[in-house]
C-alpha atoms as a PDB file:
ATOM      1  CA  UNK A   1      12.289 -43.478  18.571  1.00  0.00           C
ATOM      2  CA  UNK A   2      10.270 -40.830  20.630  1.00  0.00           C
ATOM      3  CA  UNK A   3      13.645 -38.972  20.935  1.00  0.00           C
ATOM      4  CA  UNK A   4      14.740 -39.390  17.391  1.00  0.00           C
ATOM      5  CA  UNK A   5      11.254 -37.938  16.490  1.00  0.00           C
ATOM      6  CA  UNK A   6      12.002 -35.415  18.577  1.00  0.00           C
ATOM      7  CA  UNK A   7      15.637 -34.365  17.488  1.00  0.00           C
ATOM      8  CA  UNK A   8      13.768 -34.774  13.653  1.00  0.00           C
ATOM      9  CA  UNK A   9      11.594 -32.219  14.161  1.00  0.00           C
ATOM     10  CA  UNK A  10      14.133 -29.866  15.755  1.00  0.00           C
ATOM     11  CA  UNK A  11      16.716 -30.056  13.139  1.00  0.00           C
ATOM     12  CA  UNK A  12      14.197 -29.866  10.309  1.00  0.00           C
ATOM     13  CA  UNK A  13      12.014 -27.117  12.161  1.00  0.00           C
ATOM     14  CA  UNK A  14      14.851 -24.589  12.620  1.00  0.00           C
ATOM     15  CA  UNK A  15      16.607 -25.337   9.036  1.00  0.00           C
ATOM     16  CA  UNK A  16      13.475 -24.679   7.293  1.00  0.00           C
ATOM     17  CA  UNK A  17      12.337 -20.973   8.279  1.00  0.00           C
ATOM     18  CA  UNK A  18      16.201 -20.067   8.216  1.00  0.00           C
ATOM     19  CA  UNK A  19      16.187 -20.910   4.483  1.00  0.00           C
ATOM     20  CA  UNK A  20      12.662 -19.646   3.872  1.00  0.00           C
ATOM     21  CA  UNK A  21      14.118 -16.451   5.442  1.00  0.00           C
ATOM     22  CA  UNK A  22      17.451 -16.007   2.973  1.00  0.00           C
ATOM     23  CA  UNK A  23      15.632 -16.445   0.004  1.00  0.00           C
ATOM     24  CA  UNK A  24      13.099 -14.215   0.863  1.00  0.00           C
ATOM     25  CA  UNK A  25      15.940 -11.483   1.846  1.00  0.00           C
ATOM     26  CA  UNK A  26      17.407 -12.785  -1.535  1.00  0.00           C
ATOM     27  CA  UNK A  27      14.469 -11.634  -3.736  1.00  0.00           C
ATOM     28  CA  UNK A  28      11.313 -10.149  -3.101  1.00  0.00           C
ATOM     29  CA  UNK A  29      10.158 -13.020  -4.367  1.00  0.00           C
ATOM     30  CA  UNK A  30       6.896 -11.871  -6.347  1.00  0.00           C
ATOM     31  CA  UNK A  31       3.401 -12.871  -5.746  1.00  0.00           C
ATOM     32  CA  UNK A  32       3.017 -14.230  -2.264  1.00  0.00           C
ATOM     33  CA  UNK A  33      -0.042 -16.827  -2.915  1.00  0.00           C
ATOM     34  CA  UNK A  34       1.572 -18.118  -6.376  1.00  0.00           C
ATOM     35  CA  UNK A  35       4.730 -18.779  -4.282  1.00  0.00           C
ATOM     36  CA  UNK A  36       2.779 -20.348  -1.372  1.00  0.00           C
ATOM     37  CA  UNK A  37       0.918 -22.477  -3.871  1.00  0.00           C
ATOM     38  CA  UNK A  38       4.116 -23.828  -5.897  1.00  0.00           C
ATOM     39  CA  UNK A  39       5.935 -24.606  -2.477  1.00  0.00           C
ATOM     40  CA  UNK A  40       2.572 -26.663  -1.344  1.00  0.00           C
ATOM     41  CA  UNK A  41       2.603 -28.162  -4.528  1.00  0.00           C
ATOM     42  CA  UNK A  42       6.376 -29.286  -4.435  1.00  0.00           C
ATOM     43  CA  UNK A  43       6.231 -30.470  -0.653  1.00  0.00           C
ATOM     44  CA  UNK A  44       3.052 -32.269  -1.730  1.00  0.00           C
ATOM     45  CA  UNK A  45       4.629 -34.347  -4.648  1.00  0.00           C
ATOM     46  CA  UNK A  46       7.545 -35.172  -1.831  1.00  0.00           C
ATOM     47  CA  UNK A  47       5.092 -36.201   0.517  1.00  0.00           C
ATOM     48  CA  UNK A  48       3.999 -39.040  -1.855  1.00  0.00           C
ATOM     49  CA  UNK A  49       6.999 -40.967  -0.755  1.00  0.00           C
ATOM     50  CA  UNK A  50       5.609 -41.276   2.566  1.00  0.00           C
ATOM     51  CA  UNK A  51       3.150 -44.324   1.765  1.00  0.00           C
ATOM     52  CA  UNK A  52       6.241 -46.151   0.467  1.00  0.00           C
ATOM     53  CA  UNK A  53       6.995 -46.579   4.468  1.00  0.00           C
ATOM     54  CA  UNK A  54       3.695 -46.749   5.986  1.00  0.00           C
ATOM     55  CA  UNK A  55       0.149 -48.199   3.868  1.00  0.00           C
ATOM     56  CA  UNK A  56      -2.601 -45.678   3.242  1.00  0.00           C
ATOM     57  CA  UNK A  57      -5.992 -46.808   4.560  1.00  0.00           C
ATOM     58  CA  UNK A  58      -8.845 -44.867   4.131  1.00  0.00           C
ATOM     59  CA  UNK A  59     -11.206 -45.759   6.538  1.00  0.00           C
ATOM     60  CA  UNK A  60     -13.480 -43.953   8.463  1.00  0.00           C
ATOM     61  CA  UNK A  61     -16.869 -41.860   7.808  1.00  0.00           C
ATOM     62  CA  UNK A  62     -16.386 -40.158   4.001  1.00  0.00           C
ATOM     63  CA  UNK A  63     -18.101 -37.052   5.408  1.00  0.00           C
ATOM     64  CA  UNK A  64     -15.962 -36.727   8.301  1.00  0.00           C
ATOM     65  CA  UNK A  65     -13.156 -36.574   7.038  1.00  0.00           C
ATOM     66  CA  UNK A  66     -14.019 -34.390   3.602  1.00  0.00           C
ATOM     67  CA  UNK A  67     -15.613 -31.711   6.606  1.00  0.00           C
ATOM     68  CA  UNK A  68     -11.843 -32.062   7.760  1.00  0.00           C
ATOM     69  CA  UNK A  69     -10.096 -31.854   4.734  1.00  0.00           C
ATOM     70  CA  UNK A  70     -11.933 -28.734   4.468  1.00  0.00           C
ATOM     71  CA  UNK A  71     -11.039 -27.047   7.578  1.00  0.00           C
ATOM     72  CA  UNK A  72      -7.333 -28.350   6.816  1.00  0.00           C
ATOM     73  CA  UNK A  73      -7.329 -26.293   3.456  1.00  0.00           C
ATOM     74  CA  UNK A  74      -8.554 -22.871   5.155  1.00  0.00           C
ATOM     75  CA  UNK A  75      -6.278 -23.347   8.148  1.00  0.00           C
ATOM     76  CA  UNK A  76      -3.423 -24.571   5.809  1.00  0.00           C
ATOM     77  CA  UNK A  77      -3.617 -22.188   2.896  1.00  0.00           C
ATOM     78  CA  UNK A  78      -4.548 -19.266   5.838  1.00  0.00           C
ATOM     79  CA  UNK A  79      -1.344 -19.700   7.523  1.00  0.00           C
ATOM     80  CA  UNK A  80       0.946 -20.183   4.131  1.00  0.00           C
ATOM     81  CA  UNK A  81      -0.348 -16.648   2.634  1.00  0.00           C
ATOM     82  CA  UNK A  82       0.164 -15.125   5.647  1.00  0.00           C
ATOM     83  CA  UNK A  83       3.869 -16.327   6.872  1.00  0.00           C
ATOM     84  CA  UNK A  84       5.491 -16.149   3.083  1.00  0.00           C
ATOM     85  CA  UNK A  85       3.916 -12.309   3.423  1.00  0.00           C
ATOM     86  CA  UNK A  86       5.537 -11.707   6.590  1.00  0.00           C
ATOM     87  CA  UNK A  87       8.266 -13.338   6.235  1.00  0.00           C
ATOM     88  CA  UNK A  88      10.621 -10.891   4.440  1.00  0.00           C
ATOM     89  CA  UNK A  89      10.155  -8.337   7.210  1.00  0.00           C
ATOM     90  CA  UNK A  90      10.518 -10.866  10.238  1.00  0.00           C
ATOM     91  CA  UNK A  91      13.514 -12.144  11.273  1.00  0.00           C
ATOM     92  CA  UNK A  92      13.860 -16.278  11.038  1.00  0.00           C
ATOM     93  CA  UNK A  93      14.027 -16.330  14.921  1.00  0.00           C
ATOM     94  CA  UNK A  94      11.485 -13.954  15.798  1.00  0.00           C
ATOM     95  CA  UNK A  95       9.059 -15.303  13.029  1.00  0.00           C
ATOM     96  CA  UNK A  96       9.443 -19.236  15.098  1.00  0.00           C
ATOM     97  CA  UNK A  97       8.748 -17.270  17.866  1.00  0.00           C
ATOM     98  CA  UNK A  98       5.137 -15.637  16.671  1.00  0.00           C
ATOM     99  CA  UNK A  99       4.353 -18.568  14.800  1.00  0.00           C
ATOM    100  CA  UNK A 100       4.641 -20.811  18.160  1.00  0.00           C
ATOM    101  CA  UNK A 101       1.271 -18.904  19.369  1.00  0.00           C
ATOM    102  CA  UNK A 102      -0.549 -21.630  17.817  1.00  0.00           C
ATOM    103  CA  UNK A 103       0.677 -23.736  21.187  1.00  0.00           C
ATOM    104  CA  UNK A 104      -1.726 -21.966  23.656  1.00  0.00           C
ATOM    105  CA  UNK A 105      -4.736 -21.428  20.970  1.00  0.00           C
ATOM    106  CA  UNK A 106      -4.048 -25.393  19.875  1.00  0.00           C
ATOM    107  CA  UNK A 107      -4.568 -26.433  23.822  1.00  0.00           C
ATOM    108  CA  UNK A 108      -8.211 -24.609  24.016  1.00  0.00           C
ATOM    109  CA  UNK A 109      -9.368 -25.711  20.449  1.00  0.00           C
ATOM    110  CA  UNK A 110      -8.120 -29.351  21.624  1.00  0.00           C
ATOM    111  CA  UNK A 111     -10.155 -29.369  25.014  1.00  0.00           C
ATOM    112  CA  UNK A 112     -13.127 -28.721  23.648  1.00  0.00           C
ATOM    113  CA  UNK A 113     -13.249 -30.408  20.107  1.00  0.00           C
ATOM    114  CA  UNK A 114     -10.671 -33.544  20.623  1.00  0.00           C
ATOM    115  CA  UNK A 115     -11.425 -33.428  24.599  1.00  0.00           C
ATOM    116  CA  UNK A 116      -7.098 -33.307  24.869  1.00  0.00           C
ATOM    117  CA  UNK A 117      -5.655 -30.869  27.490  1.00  0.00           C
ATOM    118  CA  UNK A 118      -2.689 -30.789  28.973  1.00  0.00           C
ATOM    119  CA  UNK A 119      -1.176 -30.735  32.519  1.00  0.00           C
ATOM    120  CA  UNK A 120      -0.369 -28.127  34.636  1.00  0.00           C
ATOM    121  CA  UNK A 121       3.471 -27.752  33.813  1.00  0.00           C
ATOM    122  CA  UNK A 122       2.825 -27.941  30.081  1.00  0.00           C
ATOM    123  CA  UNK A 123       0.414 -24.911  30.198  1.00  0.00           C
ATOM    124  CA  UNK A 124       3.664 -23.216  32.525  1.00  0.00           C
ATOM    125  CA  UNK A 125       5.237 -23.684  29.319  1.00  0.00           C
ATOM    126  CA  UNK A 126       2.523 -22.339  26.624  1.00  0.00           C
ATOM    127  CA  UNK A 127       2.423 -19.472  29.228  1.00  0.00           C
ATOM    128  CA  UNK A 128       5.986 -18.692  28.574  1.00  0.00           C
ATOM    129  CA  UNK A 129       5.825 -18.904  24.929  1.00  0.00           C
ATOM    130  CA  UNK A 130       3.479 -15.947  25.149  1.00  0.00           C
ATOM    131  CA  UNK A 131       5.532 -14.034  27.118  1.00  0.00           C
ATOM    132  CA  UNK A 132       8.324 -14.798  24.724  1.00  0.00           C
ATOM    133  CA  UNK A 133       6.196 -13.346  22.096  1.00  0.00           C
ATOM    134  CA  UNK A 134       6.024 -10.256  23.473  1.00  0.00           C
ATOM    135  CA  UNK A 135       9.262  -9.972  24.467  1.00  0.00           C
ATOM    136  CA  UNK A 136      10.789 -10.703  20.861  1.00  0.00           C
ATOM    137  CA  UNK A 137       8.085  -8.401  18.984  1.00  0.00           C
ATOM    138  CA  UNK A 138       9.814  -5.159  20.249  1.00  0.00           C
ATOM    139  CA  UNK A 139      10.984  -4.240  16.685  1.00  0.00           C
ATOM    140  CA  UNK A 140       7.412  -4.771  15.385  1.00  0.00           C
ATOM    141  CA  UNK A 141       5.523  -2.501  18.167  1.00  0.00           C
ATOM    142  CA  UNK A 142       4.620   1.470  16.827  1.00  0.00           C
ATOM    143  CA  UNK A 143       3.100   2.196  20.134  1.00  0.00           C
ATOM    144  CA  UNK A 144       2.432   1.170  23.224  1.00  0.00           C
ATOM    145  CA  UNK A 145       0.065  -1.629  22.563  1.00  0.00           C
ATOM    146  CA  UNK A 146      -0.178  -1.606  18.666  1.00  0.00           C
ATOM    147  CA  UNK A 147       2.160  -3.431  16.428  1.00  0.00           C
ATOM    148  CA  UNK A 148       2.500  -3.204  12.676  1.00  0.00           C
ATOM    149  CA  UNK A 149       1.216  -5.567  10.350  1.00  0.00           C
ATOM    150  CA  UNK A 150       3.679  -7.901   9.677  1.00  0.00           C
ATOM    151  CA  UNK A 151       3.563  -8.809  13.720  1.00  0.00           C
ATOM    152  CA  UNK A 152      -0.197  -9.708  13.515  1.00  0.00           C
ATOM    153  CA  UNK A 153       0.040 -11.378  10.005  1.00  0.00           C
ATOM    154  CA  UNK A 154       3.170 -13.996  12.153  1.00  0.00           C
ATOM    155  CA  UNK A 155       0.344 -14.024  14.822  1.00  0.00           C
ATOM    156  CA  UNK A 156      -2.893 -14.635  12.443  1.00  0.00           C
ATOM    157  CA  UNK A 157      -0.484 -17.386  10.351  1.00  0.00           C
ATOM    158  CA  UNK A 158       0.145 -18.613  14.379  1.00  0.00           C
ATOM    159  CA  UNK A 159      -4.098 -19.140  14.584  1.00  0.00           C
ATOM    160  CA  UNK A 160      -4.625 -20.328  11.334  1.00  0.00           C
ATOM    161  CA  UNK A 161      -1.867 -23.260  11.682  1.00  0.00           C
ATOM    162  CA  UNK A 162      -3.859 -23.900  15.420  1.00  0.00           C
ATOM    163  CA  UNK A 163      -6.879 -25.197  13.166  1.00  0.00           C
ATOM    164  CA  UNK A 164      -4.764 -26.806  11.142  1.00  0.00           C
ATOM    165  CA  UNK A 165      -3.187 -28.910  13.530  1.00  0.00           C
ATOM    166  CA  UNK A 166      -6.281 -29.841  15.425  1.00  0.00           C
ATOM    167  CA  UNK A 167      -8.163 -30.670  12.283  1.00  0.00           C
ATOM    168  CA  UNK A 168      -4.908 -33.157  11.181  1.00  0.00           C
ATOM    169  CA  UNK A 169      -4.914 -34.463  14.819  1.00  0.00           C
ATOM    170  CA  UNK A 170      -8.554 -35.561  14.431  1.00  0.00           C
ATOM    171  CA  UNK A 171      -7.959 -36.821  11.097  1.00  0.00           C
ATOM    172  CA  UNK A 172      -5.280 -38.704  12.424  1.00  0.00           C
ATOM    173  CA  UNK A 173      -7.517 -40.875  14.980  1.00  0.00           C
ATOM    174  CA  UNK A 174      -9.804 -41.698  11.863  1.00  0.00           C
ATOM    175  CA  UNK A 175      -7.992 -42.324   8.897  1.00  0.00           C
ATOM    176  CA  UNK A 176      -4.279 -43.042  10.746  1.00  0.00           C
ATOM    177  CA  UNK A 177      -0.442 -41.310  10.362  1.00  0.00           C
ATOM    178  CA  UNK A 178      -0.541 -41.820   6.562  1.00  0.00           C
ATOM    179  CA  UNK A 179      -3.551 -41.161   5.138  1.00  0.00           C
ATOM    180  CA  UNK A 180      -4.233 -37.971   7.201  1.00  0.00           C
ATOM    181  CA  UNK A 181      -0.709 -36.418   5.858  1.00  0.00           C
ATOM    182  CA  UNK A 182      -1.229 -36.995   2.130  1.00  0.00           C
ATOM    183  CA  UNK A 183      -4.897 -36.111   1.964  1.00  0.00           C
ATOM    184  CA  UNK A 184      -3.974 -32.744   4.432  1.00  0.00           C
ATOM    185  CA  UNK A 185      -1.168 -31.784   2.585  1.00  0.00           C
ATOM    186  CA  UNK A 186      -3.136 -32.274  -1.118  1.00  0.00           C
ATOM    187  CA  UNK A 187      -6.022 -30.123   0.983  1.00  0.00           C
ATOM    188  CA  UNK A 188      -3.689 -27.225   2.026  1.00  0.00           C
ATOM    189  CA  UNK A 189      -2.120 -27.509  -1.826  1.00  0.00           C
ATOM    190  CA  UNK A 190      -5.845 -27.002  -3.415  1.00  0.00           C
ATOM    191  CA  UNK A 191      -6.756 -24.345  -1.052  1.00  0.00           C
ATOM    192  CA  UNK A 192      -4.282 -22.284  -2.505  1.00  0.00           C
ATOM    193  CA  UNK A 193      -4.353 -23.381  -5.732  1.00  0.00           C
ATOM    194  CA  UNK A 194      -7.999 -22.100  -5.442  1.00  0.00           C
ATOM    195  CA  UNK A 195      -6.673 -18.771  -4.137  1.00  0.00           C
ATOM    196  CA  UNK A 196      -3.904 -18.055  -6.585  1.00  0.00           C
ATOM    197  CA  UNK A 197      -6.712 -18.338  -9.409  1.00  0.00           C
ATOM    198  CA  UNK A 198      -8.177 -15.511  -8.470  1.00  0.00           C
ATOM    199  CA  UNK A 199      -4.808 -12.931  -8.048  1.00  0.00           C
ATOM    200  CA  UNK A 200      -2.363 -11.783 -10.197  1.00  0.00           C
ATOM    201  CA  UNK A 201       1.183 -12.461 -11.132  1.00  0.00           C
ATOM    202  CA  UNK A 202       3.656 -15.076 -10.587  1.00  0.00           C
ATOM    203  CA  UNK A 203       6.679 -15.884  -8.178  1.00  0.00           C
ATOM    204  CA  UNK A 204       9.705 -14.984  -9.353  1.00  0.00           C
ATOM    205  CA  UNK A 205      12.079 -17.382  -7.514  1.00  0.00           C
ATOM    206  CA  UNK A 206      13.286 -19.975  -9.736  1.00  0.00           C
ATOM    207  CA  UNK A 207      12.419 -23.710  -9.861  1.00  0.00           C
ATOM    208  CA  UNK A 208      15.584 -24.455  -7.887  1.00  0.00           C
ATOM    209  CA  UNK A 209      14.922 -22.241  -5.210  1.00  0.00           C
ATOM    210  CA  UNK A 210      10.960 -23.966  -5.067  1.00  0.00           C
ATOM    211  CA  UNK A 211      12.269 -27.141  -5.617  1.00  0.00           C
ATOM    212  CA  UNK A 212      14.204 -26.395  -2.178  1.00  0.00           C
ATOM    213  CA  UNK A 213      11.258 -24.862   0.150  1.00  0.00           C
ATOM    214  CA  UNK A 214       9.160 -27.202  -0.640  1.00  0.00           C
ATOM    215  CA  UNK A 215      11.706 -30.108   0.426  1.00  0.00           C
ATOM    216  CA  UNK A 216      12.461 -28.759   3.497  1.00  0.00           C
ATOM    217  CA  UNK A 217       8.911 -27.782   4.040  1.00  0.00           C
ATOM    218  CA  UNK A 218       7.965 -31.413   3.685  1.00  0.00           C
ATOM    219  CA  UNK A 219      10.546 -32.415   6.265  1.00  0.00           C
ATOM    220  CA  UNK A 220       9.676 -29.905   8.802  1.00  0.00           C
ATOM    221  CA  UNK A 221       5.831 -30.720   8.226  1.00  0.00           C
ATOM    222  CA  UNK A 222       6.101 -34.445   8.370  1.00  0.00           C
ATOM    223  CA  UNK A 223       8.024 -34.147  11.365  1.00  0.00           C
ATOM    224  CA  UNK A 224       5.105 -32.410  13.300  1.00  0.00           C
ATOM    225  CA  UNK A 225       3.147 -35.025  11.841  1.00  0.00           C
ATOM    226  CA  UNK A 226       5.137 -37.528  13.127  1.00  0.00           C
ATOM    227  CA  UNK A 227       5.146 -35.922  16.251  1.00  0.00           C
ATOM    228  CA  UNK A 228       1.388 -35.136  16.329  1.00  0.00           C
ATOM    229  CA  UNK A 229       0.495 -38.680  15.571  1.00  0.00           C
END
């Protein structure tokens, strides 16, 4: 199962950005945050199909995990607005690549708020990921140390989706797999909701092409979920 889980998350993780990436080559694509928002919203209305499977239980202090839900909606709507920015100037595989900086920031938010760290080897391999990003960013850098925007908007969507994950993880150990998906995902969904109120202009994809992202989102995301839990 741990391998199936694993294989899951692969398959959904690389299919995903590679079709976030056409259809943002496609079409410009509009207002960023409207799109963000109506691809939350779709993957959230999929998501709904998880309790089918497994029973929501809310349980746990009320307070707790509304301070959570919080955090979840800045980190989640934080890292939407900036990847579906970035993401028509980034190339699929370079954008998984700057995204993955989350890894090394996730592992010191962990140790000292969920008191999780990992072993030696595993930080070998956060270590590398760095490395990787640098190596991969060379069509981003316009000097010797500075980079252009759409680099550090792949690496701020990289930190954002680091308090996202630890806030879920948490959420996880009080409320269970579930629970902690739907009420993250409805978080993340509201946070931008919240956010496209206040800009202008809509997405111009069509419902098709929405109806898509947000499916495959949903599969990617509840695979890390999976994984997570």
């Amino acid at each position: 199962m741990t391998f199936l889980a694993y294989l899951f998350y692969f398959v959904a993780a690389t299919v995903a950005p590679i079709q976030r990436r056409w259809l943002a080559t496609k079409n410009e694509g509009g207002n960023k945050i409207d799109l963000a928002f109506k691809v939350s919203f779709v993957a959230a209305v999929f998501i709904l199909i998880l309790p089918i499977f497994s029973p929501f239980q809310l349980q746990g202090s009320y307070s707790s995990i509304i301070m959570l839900l919080v955090v979840s909606a800045i980190g989640g709507a934080g890292a939407s607005v900036c990847y579906f920015t970035a993401q028509r100037h980034v190339e699929a595989g370079v954008a998984s690549v700057l995204a993955n900086i989350y890894t090394p920031i996730t592992i010191v938010l962990s140790t000292l708020f969920l008191n999780e760290s990992l072993k030696g080897l595993q930080i070998v391999g956060a270590a590398l990921l760095i490395v990787a990003t640098v190596v991969v960013s060379k069509k981003h850098r316009i000097g010797r140390i500075r980079y252009d925007r759409y680099f550090w908007l792949m690496i701020l969507n990289g930190v954002c989706l680091s308090v996202l994950i630890v806030a879920n993880r948490q959420l996880m150990k009080i409320t269970g797999l579930t629970a902690s998906i739907v009420l993250s995902y409805w978080s993340v969904c509201f946070g931008l909701g919240v956010l496209s109120l206040f800009t202008r202009g809509k997405t111009t994809y069509t419902k098709k092409d929405l109806v898509i992202t947000g499916g495959l989102k949903s599969l990617q995301d509840l695979s890390w979920g999976v994984l997570t839990f």
